[in-house]
N, C-alpha and C. Protein backbone atom coordinates (compact mmCIF):
# COMPACT_ATOMS: atom_id res chain seq x y z
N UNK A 1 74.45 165.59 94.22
CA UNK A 1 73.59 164.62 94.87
C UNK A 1 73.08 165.25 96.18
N UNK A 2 71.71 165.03 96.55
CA UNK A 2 71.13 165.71 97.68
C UNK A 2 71.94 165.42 98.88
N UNK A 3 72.10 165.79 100.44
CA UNK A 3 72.28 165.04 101.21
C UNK A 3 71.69 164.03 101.85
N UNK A 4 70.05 163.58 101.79
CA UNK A 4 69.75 162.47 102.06
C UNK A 4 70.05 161.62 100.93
N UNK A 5 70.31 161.55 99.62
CA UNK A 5 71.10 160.06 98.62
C UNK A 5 72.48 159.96 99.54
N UNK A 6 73.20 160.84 99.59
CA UNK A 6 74.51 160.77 100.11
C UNK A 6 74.60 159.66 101.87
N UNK A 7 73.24 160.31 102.89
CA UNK A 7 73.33 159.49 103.76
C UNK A 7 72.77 157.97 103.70
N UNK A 8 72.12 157.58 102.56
CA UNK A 8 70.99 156.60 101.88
C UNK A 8 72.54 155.60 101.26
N UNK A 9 73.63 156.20 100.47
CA UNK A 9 74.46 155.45 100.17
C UNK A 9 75.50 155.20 101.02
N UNK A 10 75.78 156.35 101.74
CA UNK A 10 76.62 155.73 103.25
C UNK A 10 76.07 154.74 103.95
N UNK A 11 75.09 154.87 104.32
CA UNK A 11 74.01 153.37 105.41
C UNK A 11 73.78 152.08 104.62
N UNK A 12 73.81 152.20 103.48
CA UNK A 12 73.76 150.71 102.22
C UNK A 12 75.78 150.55 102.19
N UNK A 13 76.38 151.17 102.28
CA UNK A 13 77.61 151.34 102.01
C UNK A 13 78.54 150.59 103.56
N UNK A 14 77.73 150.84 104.80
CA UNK A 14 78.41 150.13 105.80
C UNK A 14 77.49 149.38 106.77
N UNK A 15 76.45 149.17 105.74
CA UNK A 15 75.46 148.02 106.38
C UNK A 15 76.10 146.30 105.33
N UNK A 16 76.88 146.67 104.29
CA UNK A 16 77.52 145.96 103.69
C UNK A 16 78.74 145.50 104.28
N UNK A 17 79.37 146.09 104.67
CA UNK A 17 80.35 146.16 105.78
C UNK A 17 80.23 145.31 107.00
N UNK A 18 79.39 145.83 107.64
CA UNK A 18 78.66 144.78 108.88
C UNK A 18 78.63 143.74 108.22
N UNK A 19 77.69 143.27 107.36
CA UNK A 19 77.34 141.96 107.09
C UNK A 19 78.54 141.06 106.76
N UNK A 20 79.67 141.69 106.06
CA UNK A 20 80.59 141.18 105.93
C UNK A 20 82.06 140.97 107.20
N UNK A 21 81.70 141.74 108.12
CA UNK A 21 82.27 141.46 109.20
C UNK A 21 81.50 140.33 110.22
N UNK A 22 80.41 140.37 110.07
CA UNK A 22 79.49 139.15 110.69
C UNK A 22 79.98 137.65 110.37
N UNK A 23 80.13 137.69 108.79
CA UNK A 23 80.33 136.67 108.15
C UNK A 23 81.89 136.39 108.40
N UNK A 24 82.85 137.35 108.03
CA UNK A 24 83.95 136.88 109.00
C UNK A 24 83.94 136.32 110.21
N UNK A 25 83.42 136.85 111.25
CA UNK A 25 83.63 136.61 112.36
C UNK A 25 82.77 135.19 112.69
N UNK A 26 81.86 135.37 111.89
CA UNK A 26 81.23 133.64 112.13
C UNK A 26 82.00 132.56 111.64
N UNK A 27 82.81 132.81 110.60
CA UNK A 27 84.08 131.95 109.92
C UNK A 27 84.48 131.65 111.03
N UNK A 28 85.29 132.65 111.81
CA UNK A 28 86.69 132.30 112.45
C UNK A 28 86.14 131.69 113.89
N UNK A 29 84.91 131.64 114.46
CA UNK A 29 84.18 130.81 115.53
C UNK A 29 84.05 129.83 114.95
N UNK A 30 83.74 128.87 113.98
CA UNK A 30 83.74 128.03 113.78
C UNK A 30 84.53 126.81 113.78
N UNK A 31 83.82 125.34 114.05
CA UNK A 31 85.26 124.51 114.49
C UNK A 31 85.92 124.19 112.64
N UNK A 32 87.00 124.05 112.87
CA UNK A 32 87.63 123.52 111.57
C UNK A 32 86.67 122.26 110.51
N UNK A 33 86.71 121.55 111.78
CA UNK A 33 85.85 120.10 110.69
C UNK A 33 84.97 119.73 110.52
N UNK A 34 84.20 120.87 111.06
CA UNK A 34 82.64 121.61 110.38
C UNK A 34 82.24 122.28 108.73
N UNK A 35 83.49 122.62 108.56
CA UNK A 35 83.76 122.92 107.23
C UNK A 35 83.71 121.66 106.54
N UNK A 36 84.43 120.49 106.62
CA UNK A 36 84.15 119.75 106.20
C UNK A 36 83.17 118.52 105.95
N UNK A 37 82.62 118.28 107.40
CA UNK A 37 81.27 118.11 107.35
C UNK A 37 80.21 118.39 106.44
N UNK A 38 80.62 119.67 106.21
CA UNK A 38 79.52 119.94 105.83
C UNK A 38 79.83 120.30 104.15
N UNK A 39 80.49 119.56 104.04
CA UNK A 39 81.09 119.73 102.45
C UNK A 39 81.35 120.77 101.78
N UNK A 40 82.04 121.55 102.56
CA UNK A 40 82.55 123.07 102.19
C UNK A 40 83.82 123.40 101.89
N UNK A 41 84.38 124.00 101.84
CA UNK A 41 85.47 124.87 101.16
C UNK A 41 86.14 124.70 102.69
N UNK A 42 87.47 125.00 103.14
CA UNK A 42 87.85 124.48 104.64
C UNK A 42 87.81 125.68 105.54
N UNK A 43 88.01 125.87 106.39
CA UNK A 43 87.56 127.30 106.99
C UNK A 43 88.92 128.16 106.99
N UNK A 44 89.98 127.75 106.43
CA UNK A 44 91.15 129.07 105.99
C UNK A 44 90.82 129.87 104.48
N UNK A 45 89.81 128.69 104.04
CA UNK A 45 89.70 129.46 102.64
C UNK A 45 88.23 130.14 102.95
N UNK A 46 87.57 130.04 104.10
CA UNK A 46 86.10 130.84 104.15
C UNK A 46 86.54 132.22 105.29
N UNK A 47 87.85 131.97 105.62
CA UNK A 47 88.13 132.79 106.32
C UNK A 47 88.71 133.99 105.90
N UNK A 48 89.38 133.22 104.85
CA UNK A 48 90.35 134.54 103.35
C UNK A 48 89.17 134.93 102.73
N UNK A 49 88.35 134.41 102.05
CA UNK A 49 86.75 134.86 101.21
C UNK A 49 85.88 136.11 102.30
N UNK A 50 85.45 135.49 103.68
CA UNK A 50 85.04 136.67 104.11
C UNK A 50 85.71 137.93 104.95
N UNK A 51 87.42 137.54 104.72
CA UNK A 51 87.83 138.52 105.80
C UNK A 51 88.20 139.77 104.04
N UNK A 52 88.56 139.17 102.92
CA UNK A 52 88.96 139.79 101.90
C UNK A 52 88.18 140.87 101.48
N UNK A 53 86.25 139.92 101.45
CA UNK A 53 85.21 140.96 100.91
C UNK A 53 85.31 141.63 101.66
N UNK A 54 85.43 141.67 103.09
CA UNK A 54 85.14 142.66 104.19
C UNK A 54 85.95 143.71 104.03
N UNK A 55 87.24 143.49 103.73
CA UNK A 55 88.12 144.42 103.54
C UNK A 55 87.72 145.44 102.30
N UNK A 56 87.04 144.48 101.11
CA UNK A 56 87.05 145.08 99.85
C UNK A 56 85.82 146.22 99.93
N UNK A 57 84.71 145.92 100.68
CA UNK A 57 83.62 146.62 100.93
C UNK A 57 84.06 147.96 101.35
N UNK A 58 85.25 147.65 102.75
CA UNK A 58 85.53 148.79 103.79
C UNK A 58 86.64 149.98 102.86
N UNK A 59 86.86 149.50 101.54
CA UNK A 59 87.67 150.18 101.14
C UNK A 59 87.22 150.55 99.97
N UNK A 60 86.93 150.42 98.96
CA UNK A 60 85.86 150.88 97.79
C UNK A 60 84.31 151.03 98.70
N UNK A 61 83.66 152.17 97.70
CA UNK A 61 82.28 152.50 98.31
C UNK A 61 81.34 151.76 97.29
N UNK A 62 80.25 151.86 98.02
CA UNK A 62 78.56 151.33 97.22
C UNK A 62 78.72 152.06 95.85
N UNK A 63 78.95 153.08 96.16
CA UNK A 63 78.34 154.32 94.55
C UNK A 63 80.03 155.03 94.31
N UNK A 64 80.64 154.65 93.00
CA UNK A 64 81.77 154.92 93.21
C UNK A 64 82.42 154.13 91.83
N UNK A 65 83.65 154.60 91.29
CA UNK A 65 84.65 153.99 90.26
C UNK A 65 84.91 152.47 91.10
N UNK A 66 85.23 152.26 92.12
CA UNK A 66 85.40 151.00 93.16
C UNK A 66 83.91 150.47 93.34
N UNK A 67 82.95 150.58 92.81
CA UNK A 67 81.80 149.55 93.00
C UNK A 67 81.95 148.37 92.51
N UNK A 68 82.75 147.74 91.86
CA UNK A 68 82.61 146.66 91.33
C UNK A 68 83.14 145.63 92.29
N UNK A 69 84.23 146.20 93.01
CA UNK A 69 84.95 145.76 94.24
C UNK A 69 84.25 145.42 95.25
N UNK A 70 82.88 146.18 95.54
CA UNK A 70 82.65 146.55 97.03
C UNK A 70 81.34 145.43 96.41
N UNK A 71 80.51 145.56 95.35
CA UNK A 71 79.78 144.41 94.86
C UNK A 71 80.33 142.73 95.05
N UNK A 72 80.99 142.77 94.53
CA UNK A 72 81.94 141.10 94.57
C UNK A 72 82.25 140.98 95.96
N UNK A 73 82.53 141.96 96.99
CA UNK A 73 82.82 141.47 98.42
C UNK A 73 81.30 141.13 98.93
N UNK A 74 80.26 141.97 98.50
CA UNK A 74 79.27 141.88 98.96
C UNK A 74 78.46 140.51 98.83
N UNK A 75 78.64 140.01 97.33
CA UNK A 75 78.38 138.71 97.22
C UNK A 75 79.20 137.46 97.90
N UNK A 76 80.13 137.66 97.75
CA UNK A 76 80.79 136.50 98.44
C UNK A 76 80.55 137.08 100.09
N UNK A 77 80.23 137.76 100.60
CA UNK A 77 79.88 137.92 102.44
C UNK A 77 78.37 137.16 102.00
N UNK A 78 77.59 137.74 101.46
CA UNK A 78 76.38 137.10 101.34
C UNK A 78 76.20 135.25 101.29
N UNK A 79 76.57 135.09 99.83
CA UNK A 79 77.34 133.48 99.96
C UNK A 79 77.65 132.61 101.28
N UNK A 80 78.56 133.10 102.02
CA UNK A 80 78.66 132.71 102.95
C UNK A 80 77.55 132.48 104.36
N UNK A 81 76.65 133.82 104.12
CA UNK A 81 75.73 134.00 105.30
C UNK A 81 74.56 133.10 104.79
N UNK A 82 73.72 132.95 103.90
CA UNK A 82 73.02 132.12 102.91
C UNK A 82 73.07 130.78 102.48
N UNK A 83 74.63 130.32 102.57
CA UNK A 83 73.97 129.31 102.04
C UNK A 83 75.59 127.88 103.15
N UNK A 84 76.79 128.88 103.35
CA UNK A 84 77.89 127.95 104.21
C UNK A 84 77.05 128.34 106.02
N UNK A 85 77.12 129.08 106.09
CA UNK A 85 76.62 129.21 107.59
C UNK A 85 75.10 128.64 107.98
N UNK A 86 74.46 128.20 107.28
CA UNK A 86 73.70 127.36 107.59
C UNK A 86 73.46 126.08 107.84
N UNK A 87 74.28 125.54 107.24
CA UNK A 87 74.89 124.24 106.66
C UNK A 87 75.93 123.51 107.97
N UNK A 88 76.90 124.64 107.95
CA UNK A 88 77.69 124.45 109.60
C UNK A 88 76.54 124.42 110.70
N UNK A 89 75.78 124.94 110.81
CA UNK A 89 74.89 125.28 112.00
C UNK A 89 74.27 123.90 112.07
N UNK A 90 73.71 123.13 110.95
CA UNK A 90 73.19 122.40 110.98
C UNK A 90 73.94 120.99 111.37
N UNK A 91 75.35 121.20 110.27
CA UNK A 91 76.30 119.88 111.00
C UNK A 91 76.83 119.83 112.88
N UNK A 92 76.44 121.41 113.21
CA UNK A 92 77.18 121.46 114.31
C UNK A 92 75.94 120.51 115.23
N UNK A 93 74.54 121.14 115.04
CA UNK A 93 74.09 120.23 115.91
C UNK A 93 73.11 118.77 115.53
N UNK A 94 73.68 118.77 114.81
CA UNK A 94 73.27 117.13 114.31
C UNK A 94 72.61 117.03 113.20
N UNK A 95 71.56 118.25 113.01
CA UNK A 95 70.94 117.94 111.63
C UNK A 95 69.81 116.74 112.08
N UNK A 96 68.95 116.80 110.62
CA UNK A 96 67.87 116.28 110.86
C UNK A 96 67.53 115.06 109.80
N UNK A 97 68.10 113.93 109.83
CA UNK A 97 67.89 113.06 109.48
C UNK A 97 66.15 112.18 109.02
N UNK A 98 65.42 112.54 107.61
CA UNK A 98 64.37 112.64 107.60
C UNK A 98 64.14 111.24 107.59
């Protein structure tokens, strides 16, 4: 493999990473009964989901026998950034009652 694929799958490989440390770390700022508010999963179980992928990303690579690992963390960090962290954001400040 050339060395620019090699630096092309390292930078997709811990830009996955980030995102999934984002998504942790936005978990664990969050108040507890915001999770529920907002009809979610409670924030020990969004906290195990994005601290797990994060881990799974940082330890299997993008291009690799471990891609399948580092895929499934990637979706569930995504999940979280898409479609629970919006949702909190919105219960946190009131939301918009149409």
């Amino acid at each position: 493999m050339p060395l620019i694929a090699l630096w092309i799958v390292d930078i997709i490989h811990w830009l996955g990473v980030v995102a999934g440390a984002f998504a942790f770390l936005h978990s664990l700022t969050q108040r507890a009964d915001a999770y529920t508010a907002a009809d979610r999963k409670t924030k020990p179980i969004w906290m195990a989901i994005t601290g797990g992928s994060t881990a799974a990303m940082a330890l299997f690579g993008f291009y690799g026998p471990g891609m399948i690992f580092w895929l499934a963390g990637l979706v569930a960090s995504l999940v979280y950034i898409v479609d629970v962290r919006p949702k909190l954001i919105e219960v946190q400040r009131g939301g918009h009652n149409w």
